[in-house]
N, C-alpha and C. Protein backbone atom coordinates (compact mmCIF):
# COMPACT_ATOMS: atom_id res chain seq x y z
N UNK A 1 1.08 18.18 3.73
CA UNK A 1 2.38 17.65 3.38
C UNK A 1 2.22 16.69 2.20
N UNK A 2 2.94 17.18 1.10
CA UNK A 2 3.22 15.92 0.07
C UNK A 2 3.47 14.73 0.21
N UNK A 3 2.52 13.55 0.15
CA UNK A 3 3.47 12.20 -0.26
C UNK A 3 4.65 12.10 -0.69
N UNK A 4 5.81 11.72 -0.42
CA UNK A 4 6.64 11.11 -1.47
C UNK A 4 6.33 10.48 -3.09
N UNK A 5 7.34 10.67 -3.55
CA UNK A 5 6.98 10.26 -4.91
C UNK A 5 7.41 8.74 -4.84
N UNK A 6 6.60 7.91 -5.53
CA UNK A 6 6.79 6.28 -5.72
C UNK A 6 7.46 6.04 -6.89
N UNK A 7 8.82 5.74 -6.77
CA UNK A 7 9.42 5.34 -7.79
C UNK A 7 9.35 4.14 -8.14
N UNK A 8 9.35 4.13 -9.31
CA UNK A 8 9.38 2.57 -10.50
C UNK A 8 10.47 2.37 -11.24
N UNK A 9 10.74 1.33 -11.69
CA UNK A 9 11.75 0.65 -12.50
C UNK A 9 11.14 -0.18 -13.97
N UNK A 10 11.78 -0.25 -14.94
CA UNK A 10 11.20 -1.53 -16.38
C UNK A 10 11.20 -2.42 -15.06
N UNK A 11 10.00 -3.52 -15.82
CA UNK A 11 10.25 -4.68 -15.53
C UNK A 11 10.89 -5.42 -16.03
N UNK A 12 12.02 -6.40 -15.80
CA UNK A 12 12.76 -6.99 -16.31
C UNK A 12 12.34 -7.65 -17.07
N UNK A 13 11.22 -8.58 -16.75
CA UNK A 13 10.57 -9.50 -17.76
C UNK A 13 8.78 -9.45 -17.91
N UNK A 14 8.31 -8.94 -18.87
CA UNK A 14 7.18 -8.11 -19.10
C UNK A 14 6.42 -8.97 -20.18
N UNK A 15 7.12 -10.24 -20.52
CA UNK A 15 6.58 -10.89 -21.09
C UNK A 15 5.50 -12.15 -20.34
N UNK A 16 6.32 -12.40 -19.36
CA UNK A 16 5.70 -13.09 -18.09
C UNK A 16 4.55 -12.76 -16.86
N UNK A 17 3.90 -13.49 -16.29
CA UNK A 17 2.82 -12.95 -15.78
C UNK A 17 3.72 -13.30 -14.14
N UNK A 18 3.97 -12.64 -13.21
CA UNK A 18 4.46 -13.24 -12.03
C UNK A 18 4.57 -12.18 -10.63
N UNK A 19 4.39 -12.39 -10.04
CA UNK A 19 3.47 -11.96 -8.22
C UNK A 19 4.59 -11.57 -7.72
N UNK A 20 4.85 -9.81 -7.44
CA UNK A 20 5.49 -9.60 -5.93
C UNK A 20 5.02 -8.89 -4.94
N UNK A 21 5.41 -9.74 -4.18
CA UNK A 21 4.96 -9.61 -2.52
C UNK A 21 5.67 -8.63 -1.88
N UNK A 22 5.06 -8.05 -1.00
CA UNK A 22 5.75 -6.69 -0.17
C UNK A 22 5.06 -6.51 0.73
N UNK A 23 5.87 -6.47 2.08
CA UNK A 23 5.11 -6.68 3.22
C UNK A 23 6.08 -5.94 4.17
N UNK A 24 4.90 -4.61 5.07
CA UNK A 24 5.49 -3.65 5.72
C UNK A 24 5.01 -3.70 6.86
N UNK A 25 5.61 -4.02 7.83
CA UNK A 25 5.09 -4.78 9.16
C UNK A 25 5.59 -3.16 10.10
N UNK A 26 5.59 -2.47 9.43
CA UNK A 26 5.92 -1.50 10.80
C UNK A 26 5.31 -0.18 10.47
N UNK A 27 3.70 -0.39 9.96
CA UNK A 27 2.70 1.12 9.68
C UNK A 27 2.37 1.46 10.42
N UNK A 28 2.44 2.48 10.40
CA UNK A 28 1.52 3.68 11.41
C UNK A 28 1.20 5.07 11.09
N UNK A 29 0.33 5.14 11.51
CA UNK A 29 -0.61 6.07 11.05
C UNK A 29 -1.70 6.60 12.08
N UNK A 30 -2.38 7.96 12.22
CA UNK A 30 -3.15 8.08 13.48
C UNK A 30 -4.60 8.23 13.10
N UNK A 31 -5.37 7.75 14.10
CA UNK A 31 -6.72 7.69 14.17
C UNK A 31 -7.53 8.94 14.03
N UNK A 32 -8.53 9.69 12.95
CA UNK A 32 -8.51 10.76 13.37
C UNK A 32 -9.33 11.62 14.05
N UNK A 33 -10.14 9.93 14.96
CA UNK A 33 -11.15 10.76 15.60
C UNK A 33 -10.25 10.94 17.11
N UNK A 34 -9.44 10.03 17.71
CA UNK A 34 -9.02 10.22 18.50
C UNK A 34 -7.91 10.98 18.64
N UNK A 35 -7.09 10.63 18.06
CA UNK A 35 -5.56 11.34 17.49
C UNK A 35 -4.90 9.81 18.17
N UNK A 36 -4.93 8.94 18.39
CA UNK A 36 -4.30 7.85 19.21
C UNK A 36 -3.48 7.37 17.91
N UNK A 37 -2.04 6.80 17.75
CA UNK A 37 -1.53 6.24 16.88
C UNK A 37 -2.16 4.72 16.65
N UNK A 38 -2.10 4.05 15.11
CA UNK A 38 -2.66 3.54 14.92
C UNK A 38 -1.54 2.35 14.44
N UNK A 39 -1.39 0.91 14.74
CA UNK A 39 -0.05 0.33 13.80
C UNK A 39 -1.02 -1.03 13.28
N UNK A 40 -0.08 -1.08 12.17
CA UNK A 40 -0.85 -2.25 11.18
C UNK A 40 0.84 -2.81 10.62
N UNK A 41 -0.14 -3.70 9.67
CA UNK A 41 0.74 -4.63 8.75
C UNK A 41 0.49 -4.01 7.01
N UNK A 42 1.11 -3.67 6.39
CA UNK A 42 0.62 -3.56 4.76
C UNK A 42 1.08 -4.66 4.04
N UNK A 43 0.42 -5.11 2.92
CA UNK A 43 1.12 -6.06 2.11
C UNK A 43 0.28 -5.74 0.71
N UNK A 44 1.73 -5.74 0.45
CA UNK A 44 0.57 -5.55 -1.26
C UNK A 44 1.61 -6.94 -1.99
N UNK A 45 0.33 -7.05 -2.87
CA UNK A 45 0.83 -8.17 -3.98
C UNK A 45 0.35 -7.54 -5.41
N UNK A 46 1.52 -7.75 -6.34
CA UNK A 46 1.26 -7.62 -7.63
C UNK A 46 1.42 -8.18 -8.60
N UNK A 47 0.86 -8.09 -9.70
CA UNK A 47 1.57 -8.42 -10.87
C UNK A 47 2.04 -7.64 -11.89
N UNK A 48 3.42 -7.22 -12.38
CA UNK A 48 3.67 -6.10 -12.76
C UNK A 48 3.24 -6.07 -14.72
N UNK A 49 3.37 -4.60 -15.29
CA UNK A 49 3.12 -4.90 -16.41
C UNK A 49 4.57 -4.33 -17.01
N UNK A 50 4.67 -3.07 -17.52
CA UNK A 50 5.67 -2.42 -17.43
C UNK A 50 6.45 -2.33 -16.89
N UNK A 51 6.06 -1.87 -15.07
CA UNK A 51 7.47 -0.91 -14.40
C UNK A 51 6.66 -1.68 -12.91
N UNK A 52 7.68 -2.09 -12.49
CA UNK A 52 8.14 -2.42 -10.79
C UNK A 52 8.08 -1.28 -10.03
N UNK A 53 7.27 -1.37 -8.51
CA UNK A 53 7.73 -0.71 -7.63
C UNK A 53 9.29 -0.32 -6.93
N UNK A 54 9.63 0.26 -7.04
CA UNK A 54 11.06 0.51 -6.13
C UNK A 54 10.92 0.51 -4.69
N UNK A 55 11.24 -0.01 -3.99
CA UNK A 55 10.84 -0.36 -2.46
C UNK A 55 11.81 0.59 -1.44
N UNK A 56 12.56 1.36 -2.05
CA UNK A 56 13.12 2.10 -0.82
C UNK A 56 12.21 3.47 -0.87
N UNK A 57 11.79 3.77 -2.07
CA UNK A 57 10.71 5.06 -2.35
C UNK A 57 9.26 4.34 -2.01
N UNK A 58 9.01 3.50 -2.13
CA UNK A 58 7.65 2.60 -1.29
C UNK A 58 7.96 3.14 0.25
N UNK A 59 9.02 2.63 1.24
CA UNK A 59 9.25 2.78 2.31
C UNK A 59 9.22 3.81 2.92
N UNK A 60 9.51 5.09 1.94
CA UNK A 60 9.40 6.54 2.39
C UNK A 60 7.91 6.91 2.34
N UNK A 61 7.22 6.41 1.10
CA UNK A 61 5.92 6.88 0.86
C UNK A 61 5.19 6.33 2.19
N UNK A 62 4.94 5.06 2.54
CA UNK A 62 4.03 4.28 3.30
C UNK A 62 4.44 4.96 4.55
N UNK A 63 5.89 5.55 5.12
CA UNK A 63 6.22 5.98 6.31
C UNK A 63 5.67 7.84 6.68
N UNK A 64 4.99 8.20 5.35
CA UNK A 64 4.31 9.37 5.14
C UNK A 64 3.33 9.66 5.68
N UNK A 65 2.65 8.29 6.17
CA UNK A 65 1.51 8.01 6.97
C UNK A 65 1.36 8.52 8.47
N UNK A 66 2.50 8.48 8.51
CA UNK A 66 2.78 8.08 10.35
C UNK A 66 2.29 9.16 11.25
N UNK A 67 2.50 10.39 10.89
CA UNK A 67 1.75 11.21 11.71
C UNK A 67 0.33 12.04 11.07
N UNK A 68 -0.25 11.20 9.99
CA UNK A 68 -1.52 11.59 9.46
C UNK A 68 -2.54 10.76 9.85
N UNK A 69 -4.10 11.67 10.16
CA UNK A 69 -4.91 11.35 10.60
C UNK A 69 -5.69 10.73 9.32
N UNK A 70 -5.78 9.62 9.70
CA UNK A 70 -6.50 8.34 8.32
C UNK A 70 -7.24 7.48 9.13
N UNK A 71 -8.35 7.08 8.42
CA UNK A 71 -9.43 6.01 8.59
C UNK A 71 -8.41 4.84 7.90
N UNK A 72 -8.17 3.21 8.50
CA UNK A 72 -8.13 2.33 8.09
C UNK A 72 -8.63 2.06 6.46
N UNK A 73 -9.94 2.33 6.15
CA UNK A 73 -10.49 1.60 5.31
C UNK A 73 -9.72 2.81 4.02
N UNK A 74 -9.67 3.95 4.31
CA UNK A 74 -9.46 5.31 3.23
C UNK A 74 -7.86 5.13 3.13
N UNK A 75 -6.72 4.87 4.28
CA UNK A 75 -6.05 4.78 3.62
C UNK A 75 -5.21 3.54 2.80
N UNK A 76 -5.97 2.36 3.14
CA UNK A 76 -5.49 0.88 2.18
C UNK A 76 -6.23 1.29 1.09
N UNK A 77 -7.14 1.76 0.85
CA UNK A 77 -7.77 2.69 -0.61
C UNK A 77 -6.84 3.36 -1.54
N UNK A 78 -6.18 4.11 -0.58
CA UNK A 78 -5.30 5.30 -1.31
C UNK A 78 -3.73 4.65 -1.49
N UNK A 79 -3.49 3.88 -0.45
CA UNK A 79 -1.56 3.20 -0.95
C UNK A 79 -2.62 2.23 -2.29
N UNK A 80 -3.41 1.71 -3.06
CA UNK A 80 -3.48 1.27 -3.55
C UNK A 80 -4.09 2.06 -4.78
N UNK A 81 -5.07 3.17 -4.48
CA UNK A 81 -4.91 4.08 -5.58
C UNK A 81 -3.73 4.99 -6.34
N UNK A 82 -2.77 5.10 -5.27
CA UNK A 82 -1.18 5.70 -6.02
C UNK A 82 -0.37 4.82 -5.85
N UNK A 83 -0.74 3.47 -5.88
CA UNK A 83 0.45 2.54 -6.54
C UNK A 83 -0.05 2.03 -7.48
N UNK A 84 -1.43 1.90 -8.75
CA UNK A 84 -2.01 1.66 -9.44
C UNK A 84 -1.64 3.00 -10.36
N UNK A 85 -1.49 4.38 -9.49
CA UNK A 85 -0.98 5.05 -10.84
C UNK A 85 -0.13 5.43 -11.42
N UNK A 86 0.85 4.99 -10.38
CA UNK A 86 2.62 4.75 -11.03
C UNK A 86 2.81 3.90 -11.28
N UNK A 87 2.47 2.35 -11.32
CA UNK A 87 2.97 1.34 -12.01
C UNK A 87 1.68 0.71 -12.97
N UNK A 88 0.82 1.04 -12.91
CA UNK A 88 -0.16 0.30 -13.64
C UNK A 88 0.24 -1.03 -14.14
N UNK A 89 0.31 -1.98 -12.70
CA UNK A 89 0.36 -3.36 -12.85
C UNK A 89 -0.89 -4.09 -13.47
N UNK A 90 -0.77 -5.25 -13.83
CA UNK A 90 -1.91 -5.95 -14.22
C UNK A 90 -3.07 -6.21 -13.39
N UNK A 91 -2.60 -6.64 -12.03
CA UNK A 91 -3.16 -6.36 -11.01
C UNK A 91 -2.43 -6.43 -9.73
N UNK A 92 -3.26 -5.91 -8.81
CA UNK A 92 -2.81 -5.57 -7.31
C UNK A 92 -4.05 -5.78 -6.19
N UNK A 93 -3.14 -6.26 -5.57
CA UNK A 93 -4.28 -6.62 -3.67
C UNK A 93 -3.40 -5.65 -2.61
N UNK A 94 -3.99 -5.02 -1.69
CA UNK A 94 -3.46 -4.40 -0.43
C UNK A 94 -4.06 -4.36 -0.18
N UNK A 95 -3.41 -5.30 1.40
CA UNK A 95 -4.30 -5.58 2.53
C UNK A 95 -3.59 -4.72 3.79
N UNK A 96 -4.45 -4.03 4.40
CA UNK A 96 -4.20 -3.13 5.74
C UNK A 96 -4.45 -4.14 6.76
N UNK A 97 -3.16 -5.17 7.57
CA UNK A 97 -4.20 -5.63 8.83
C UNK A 97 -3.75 -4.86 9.64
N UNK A 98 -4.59 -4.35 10.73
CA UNK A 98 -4.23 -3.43 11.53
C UNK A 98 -4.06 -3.88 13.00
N UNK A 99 -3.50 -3.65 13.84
CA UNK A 99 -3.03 -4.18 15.01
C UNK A 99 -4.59 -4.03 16.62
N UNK A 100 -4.98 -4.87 16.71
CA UNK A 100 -6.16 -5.20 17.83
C UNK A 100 -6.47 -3.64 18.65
N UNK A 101 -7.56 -2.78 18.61
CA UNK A 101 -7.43 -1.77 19.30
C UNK A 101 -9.20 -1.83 20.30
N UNK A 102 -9.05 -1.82 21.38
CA UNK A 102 -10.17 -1.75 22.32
C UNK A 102 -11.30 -3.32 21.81
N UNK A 103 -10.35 -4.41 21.14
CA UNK A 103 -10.42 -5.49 21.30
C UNK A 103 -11.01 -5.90 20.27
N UNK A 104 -11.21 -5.12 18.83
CA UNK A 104 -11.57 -5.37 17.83
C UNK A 104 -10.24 -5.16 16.85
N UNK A 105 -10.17 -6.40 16.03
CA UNK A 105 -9.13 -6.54 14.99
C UNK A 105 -9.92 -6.03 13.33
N UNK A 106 -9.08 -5.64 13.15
CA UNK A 106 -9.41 -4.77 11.52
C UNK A 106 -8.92 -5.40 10.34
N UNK A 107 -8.97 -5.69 9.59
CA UNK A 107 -8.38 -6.21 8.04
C UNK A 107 -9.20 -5.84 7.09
N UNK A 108 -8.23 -4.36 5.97
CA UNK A 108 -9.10 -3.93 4.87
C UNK A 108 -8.38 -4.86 3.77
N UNK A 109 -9.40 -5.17 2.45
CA UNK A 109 -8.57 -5.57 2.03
C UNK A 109 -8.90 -5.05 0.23
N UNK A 110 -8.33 -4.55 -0.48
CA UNK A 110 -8.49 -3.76 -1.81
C UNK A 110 -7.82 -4.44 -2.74
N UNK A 111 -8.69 -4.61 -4.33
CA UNK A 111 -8.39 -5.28 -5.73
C UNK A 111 -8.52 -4.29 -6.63
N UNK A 112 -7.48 -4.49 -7.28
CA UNK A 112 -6.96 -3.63 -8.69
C UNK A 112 -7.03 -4.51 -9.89
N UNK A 113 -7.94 -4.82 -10.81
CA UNK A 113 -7.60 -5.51 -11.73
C UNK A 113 -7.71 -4.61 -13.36
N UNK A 114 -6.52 -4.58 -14.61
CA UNK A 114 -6.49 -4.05 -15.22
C UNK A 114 -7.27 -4.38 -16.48
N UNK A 115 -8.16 -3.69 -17.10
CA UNK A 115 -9.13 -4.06 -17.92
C UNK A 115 -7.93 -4.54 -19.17
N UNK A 116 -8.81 -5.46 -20.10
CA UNK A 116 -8.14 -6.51 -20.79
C UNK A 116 -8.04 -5.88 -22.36
């Protein structure tokens, strides 16, 4: 199944250097050694250069997850490898914390920084 496509917008002000926060408290996604569903927190932070994320096409993409079998660490890799290639912000952090499972807590956490 295709991802959704991640839509972008200009940035309004591209002259400025300045951080947005986005935080998706309701991921899920399944484990794929077990098949057991998996729920986390996403948050990405950026700094845009060009073009802004659009957050209702973010919401579809990240909810693309939900019945795919993903490793924690592969997919905070990948929401951060295809949001690096539709917006090519200056830089970007996404952090996967993932919700306590058989009593171990998880937090991946991935840096995008754009060569100068």
């Amino acid at each position: 199944m295709a991802a959704p496509d991640i839509e972008t917008f200009p940035n309004p002000n591209p002259a400025r250097d300045y951080e947005v926060e986005i935080v998706y408290p309701e991921f899920t996604s399944v484990c794929p050694k077990t098949g057991l569903p998996d729920f986390g927190e996403i948050r990405i932070a950026y700094v845009p250069d060009d073009r802004c994320i659009e957050l209702k096409a973010l919401k579809y993409y990240l909810i693309g997850f939900r019945n795919r079998g993903i490793f924690y660490e592969q997919v905070t890799n990948q929401i951060l490898d295809d949001l690096v290639e539709v917006c090519r912000p200056r830089r970007m952090t996404v952090v996967g914390d993932f919700t306590p499972r058989g009593g171990i807590k998880t937090a991946v956490t991935v840096h995008y920084e754009k060569n100068k």
